[in-house]
Protein backbone atom coordinates (compact mmCIF):
# COMPACT_ATOMS: atom_id res chain seq x y z
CA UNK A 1 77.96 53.97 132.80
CA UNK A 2 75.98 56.50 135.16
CA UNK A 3 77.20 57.24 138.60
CA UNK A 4 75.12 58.95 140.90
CA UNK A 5 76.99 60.74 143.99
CA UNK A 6 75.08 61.28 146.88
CA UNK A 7 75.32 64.35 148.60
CA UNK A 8 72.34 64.81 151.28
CA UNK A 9 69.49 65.10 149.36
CA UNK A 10 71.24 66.16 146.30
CA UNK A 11 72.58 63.57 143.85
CA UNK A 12 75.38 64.54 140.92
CA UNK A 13 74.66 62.15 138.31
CA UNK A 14 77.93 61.89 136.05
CA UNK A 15 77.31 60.08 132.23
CA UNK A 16 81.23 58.30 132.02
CA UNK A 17 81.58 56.60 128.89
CA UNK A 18 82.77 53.29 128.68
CA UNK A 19 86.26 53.06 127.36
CA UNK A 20 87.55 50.24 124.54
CA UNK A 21 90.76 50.54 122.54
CA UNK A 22 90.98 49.33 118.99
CA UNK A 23 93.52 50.18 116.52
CA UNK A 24 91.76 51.95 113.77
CA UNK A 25 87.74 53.18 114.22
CA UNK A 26 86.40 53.75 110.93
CA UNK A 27 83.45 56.30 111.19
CA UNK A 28 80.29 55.40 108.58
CA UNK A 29 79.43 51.52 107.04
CA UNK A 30 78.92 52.66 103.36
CA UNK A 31 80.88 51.28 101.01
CA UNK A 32 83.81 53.75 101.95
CA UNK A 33 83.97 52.35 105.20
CA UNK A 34 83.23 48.20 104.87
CA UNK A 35 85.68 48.15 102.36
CA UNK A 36 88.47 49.92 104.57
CA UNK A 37 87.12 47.25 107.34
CA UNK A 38 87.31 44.14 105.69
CA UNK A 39 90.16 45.33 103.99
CA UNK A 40 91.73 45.76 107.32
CA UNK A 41 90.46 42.63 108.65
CA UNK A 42 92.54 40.38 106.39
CA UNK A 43 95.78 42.25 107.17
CA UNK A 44 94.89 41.24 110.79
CA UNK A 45 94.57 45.04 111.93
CA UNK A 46 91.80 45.62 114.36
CA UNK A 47 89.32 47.77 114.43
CA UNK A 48 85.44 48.32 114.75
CA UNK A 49 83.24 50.21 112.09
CA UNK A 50 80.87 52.90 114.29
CA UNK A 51 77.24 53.66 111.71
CA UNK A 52 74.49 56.01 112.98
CA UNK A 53 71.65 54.11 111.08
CA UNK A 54 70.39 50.62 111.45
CA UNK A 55 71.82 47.86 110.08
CA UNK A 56 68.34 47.25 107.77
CA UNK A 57 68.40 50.60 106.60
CA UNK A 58 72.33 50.88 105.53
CA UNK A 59 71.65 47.60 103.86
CA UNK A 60 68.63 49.45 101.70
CA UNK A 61 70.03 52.36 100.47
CA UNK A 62 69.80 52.41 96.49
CA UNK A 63 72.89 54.46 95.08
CA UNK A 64 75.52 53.21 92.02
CA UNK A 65 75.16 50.28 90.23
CA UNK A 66 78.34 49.79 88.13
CA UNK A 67 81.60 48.57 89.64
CA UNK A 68 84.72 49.81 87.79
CA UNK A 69 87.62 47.09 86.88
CA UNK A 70 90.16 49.11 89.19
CA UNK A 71 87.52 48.46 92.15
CA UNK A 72 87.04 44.89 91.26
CA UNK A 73 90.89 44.41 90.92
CA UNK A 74 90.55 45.62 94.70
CA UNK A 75 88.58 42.75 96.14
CA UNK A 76 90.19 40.07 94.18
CA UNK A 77 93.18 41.59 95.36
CA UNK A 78 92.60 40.71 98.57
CA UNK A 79 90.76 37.28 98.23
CA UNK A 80 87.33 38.89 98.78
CA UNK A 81 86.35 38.71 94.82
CA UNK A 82 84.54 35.45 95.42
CA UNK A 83 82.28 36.32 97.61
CA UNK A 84 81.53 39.76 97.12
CA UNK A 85 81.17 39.60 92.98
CA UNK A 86 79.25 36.60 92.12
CA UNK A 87 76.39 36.72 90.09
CA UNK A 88 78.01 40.50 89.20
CA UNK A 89 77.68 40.53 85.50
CA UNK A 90 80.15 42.51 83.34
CA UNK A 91 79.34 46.03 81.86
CA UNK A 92 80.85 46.27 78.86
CA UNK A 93 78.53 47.51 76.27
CA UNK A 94 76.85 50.56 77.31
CA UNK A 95 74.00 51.98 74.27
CA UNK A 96 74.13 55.42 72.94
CA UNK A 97 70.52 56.79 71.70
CA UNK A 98 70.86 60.13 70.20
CA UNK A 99 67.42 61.19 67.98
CA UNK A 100 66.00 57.63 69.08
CA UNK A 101 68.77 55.69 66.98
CA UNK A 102 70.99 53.39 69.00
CA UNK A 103 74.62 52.99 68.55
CA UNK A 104 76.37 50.34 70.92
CA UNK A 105 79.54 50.92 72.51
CA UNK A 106 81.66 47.90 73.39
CA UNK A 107 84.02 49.13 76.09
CA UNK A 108 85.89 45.07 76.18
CA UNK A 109 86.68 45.54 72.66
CA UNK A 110 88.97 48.23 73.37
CA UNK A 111 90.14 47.54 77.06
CA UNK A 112 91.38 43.68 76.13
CA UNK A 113 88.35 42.86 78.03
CA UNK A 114 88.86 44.82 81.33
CA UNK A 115 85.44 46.22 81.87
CA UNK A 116 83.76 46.75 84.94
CA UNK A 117 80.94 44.65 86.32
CA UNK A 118 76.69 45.65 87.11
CA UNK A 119 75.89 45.41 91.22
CA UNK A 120 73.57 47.17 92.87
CA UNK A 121 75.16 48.76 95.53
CA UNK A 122 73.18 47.96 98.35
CA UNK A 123 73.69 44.22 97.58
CA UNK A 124 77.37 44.91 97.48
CA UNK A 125 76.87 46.97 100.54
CA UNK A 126 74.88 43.72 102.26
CA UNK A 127 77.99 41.40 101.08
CA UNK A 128 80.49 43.72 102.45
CA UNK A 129 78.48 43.57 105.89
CA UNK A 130 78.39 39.56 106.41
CA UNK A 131 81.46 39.06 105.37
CA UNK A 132 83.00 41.28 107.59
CA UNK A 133 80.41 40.05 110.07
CA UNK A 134 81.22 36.69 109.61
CA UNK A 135 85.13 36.91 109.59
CA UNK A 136 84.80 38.43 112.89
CA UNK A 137 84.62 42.03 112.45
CA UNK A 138 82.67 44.30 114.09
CA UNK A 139 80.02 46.98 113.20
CA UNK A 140 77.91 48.68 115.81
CA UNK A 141 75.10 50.02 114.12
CA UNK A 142 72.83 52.98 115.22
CA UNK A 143 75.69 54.73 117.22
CA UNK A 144 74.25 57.70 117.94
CA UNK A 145 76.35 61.53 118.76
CA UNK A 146 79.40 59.86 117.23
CA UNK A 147 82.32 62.70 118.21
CA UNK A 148 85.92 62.26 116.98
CA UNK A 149 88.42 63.68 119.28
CA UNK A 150 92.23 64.52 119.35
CA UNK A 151 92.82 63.81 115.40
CA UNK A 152 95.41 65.91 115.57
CA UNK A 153 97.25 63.91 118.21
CA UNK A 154 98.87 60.93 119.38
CA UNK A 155 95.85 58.85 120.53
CA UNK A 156 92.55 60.12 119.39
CA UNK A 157 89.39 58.91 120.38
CA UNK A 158 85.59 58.34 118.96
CA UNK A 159 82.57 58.79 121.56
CA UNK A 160 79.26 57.62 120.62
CA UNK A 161 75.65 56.55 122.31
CA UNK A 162 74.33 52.95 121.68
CA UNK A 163 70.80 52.32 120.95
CA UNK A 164 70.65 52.14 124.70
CA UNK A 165 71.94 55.64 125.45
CA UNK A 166 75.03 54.27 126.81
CA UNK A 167 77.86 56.76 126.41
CA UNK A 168 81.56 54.77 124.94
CA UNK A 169 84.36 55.86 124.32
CA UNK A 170 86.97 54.06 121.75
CA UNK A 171 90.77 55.21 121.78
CA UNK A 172 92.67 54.53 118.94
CA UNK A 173 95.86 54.85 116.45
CA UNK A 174 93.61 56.23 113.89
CA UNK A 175 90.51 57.48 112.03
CA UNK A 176 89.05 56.85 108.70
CA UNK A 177 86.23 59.04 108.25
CA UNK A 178 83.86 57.36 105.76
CA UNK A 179 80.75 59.08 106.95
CA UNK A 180 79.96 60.78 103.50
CA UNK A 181 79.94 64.18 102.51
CA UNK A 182 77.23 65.28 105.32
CA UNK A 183 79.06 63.02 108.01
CA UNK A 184 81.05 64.12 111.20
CA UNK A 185 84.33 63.32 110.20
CA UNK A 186 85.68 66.22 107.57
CA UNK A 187 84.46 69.24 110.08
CA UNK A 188 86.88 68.02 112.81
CA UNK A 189 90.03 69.24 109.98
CA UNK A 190 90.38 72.89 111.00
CA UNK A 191 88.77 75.27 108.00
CA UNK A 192 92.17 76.86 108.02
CA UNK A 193 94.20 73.41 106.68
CA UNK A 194 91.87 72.70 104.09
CA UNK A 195 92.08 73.86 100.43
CA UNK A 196 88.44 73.17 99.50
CA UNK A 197 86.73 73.17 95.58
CA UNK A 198 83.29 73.26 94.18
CA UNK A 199 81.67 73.42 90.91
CA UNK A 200 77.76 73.50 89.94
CA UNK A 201 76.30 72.68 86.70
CA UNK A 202 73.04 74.46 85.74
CA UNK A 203 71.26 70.82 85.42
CA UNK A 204 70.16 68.88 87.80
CA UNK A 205 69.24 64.64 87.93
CA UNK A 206 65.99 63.92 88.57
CA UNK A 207 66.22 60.23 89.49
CA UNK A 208 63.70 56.99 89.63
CA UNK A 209 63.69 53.50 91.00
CA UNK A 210 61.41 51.33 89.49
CA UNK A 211 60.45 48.03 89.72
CA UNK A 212 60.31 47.77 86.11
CA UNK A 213 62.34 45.15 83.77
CA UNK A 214 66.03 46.36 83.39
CA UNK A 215 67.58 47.29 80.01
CA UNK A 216 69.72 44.66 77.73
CA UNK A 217 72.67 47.11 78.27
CA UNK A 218 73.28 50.27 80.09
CA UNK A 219 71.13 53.14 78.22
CA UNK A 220 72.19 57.23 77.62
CA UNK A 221 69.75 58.91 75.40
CA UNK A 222 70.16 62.01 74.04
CA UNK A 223 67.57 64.09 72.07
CA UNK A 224 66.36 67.63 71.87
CA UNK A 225 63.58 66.66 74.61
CA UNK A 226 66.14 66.38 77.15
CA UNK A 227 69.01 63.76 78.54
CA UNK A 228 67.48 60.49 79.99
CA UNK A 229 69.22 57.22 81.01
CA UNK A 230 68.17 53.54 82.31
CA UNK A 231 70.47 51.58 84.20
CA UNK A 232 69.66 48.06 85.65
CA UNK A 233 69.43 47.23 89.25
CA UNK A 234 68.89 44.16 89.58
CA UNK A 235 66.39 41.40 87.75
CA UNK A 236 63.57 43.07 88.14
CA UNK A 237 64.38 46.73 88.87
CA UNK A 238 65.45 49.75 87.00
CA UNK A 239 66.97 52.71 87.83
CA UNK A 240 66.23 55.91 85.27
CA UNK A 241 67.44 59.06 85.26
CA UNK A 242 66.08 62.40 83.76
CA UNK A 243 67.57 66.01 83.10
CA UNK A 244 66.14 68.72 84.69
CA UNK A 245 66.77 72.25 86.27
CA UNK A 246 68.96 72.36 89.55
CA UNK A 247 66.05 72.07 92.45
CA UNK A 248 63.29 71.69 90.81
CA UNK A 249 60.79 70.32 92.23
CA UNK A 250 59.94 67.31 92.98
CA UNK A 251 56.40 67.06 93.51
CA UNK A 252 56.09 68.36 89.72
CA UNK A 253 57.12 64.72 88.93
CA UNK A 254 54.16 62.56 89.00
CA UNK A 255 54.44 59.06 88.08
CA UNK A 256 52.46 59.77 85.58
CA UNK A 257 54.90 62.72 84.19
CA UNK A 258 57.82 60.30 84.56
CA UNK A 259 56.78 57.41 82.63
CA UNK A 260 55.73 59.73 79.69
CA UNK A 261 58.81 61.50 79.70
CA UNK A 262 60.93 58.81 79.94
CA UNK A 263 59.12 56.91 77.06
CA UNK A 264 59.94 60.36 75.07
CA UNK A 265 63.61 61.08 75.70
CA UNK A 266 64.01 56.97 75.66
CA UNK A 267 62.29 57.03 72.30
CA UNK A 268 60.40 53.94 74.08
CA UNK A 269 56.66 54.04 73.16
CA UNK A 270 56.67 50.21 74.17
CA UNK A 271 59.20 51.29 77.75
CA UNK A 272 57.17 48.84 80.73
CA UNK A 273 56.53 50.83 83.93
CA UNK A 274 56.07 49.78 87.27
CA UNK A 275 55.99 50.71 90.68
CA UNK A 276 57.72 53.73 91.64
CA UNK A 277 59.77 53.42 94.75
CA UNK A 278 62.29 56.08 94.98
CA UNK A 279 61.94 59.89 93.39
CA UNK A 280 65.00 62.18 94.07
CA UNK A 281 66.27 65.68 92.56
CA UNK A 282 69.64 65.27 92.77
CA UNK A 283 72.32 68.69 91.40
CA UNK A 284 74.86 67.78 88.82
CA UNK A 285 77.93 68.86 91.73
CA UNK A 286 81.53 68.53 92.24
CA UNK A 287 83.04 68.98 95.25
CA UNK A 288 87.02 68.30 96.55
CA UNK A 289 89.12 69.11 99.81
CA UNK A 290 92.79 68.86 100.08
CA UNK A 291 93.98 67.31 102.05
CA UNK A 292 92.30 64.62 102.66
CA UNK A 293 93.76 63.63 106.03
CA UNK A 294 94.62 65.36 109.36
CA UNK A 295 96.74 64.46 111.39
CA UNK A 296 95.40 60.90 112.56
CA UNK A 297 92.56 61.21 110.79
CA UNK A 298 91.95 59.96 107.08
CA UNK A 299 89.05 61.16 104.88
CA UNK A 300 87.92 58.20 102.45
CA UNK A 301 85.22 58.76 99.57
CA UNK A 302 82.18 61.44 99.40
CA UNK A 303 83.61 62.92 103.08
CA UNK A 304 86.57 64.08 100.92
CA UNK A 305 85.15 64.66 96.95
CA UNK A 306 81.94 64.35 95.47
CA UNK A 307 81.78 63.76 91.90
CA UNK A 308 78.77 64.20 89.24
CA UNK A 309 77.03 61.11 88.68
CA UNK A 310 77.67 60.71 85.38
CA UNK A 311 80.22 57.99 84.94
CA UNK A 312 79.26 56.45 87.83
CA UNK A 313 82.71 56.92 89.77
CA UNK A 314 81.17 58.10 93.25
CA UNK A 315 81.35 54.33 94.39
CA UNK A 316 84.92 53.73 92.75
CA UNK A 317 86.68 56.59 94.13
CA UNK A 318 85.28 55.10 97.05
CA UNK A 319 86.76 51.98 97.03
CA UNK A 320 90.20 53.03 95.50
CA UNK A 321 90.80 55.52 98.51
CA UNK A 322 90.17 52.31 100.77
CA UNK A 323 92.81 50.62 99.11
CA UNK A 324 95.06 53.27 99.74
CA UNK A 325 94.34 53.80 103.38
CA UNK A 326 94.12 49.69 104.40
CA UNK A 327 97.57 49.32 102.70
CA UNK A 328 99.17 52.39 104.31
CA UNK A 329 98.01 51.48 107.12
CA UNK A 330 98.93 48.01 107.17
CA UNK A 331 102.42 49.24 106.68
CA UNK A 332 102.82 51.59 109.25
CA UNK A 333 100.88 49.31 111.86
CA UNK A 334 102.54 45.94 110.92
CA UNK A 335 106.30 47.06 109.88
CA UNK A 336 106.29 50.57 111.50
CA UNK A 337 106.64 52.32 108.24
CA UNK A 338 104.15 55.59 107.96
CA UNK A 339 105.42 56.63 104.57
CA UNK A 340 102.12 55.81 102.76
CA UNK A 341 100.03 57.45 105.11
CA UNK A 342 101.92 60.88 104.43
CA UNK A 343 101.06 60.05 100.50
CA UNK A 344 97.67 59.11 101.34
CA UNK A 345 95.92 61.96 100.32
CA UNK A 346 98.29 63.19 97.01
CA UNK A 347 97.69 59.48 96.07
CA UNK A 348 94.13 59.63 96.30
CA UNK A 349 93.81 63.18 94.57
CA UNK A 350 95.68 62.29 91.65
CA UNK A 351 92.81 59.63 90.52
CA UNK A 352 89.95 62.07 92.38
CA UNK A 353 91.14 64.68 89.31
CA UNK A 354 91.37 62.87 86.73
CA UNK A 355 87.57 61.27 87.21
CA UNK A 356 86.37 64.78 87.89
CA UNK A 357 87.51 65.80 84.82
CA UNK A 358 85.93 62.38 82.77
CA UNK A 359 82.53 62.70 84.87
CA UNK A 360 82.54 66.77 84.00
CA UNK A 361 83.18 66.06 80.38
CA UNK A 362 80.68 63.28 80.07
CA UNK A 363 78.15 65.03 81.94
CA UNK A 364 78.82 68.04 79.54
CA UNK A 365 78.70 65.55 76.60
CA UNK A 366 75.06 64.12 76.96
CA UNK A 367 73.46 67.25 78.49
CA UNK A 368 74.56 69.78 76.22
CA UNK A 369 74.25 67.38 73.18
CA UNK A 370 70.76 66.88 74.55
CA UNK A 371 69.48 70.17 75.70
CA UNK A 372 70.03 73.16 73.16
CA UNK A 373 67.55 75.61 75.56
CA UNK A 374 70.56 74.97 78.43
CA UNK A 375 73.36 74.94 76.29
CA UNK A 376 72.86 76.70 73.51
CA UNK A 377 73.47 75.65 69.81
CA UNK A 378 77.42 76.07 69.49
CA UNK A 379 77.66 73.76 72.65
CA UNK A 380 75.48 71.41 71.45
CA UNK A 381 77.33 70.88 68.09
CA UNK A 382 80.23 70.30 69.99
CA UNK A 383 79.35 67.90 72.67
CA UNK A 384 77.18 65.47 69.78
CA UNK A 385 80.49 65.73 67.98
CA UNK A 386 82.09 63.91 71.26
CA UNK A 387 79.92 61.03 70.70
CA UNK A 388 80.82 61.07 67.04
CA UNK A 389 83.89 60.24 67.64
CA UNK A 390 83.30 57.60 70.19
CA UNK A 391 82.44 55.85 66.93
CA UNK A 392 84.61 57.01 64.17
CA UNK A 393 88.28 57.14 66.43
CA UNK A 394 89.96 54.53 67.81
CA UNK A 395 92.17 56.27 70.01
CA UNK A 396 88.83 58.27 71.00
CA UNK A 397 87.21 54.94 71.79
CA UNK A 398 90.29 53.41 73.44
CA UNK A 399 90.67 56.44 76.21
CA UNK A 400 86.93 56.73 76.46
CA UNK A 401 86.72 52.89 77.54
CA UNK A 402 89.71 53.10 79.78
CA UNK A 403 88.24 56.12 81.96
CA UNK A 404 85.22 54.18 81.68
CA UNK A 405 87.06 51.04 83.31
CA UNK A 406 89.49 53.04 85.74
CA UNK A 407 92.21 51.96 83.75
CA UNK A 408 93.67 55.32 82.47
């Protein structure tokens, strides 16, 4: 709302945001934040999901691909398996390629058949949005200047512009920052309160999406030209990755450079290509704060830890910290009970460490058993010996697949 005072010829114009109360905003509509929502939304605890891009272009975004069994236990959980999951097929053999020979790895055969399932993320992303949508939730899309305010106190608030240029204000019990790790939400914990960790590998991802046929099963090759993988995303779309050095740049990739490379660390001379849609340089990074909450405000997924992307836990860590939140929430709205918001983040860190440590060591397993020039010989030995073992240990093969799965 605008007011204008007038005062003689002068007039005070005053911006006052509209005010709305809701029980819980949650701050970004990635996956983080649609699955705290709808989450919430069948407990019967209101709130209203505030994202600074548009509704077309959140729905767009190309990211993970492979949902863990611990995140699909999530949704069927709470009755939402049906409709978010169909179609999603399961991802339980995943091919090794080392010197162009391929070894299959059949992650059900060692899990009692609790492997994960293949989704592109953006059509989970698009479920997540009409269903929450269509069971009455709401998400107001490009919010623009979203501010969170008193965090640290008994009724914070969230101020944000529509597409209009409307100022609001929403007042509520809580926050759940889910606005990624470049969002809003995680500089509003003072510097002091937060114990913060990184780590930087001296690779880097140099990533493609295609629209080019997807592999039979999810594809790691490893030779001494370099690490390259092909993932599925969808029927008629791939998504490859290549190693290469931290920043480098990406105008040195040419489509031209990509296909041939890929059809050499693939060991492919027959690989199809296809349009190229998507090019990104991406750093082989970890990244964790702790806490992961303040006061009334709760940090849920890449706002609080970033993991490599080998292993493809990014999206799962995601959607296990939602769990956590919408139940301890749910208890201490519902029956009073705040206990499980004080364990929130300890709860959340234990699994954030121990799929750092399985996306560092499988990230250090296929780039040093690929590239000897980064490495170094010794190294190299040692991480082709990792995939050895994959295949010649059970025990190896049994903890392997239950990382894998979010099981262990």
């Amino acid at each position: 709302m605008v007011v204008l005072y007038g005062l003689g010829r002068v007039a005070i114009v005053v911006d006052v945001a509209r005010g709305e109360a809701t029980t819980v905003v949650v701050v970004g509509a990635g996956v983080a934040g649609l699955t705290v929502a709808n989450l919430l939304h069948r407990n019967g605890i209101g709130c209203v999901v505030l994202e600074r891009h548009s509704r077309a272009r959140v729905e767009r975004r190309q990211r993970a691909g492979v949902l863990d069994f611990a995140a699909e236990q999530v949704y069927l959980r709470s009755g939402l398996g049906d409709r978010l999951l169909s179609g999603a097929p399961r991802s339980g053999l995943l091919e090794f390629r080392v010197d162009g020979v391929p070894r299959l790895f059949d992650a059900d055969l060692h899990t009692d058949g609790r492997a994960g399932r293949l989704i592109p993320q953006q059509l989970l992303v698009r479920r997540l949005v009409s269903t929450l949508l269509d069971n009455g939730g709401e998400v107001r899309f490009s919010a623009a200047d979203v501010a969170l305010h008193d965090v640290d106190g008994a009724r914070p608030h969230v101020t944000y512009r529509d597409p209009d240029g409307v100022a609001h204000r929403l007042d509520a019990d809580y926050v759940a920052g889910c606005d990624g790790f470049h969002g809003v939400s995680r500089a509003r914990i003072p510097p002091e309160v937060l114990t913060t960790y990184r780590h930087s590998d001296d690779v880097g991802w140099f990533t493609v999406l295609a629209d080019s046929p997807p592999p039979r099963h999810p594809l790691l090759a490893i030779n001494r030209h370099g690490f390259a993988a092909h993932f599925g995303r969808g029927p008629g779309a791939s998504r490859f990755y290549l190693q290469c050095p931290p920043g480098d740049d990406l105008g040195s990739w040419t489509d031209e450079r990509v296909w041939r490379q890929l059809r050499l660390r693939l060991a492919d001379d027959g690989l199809p290509d296809g349009p190229i849609v998507d090019k990104a340089v991406v750093d082989a990074r970890s990244f964790v704060v702790d806490p992961m909450s303040h006061g009334r405000l709760f940090l849920v997924g890449d706002a609080a830890h970033i993991v490599p992307p080998m292993g493809g836990k990014g999206m799962n860590l995601a959607i296990a910290d939602a769990d956590v939140l919408a139940r301890a929430l749910t208890a201490a709205v519902r029956d009073g009970d705040d206990g499980r918001l004080r364990e929130y983040s300890p709860t959340c860190l234990r699994r954030v460490w121990n799929d750092q440590e399985f996306s560092r060591w499988m990230t250090e397993m296929v780039f040093h058993g690929a590239d000897e020039t980064t490495a170094g010989p010794f190294r190299r030995q040692l991480a082709r010996s990792r995939i050895d073992r994959l295949f010649t240990s059970s025990a190896a093969a049994r903890a392997f697949a239950e990382l894998m799965a979010g099981t262990a």
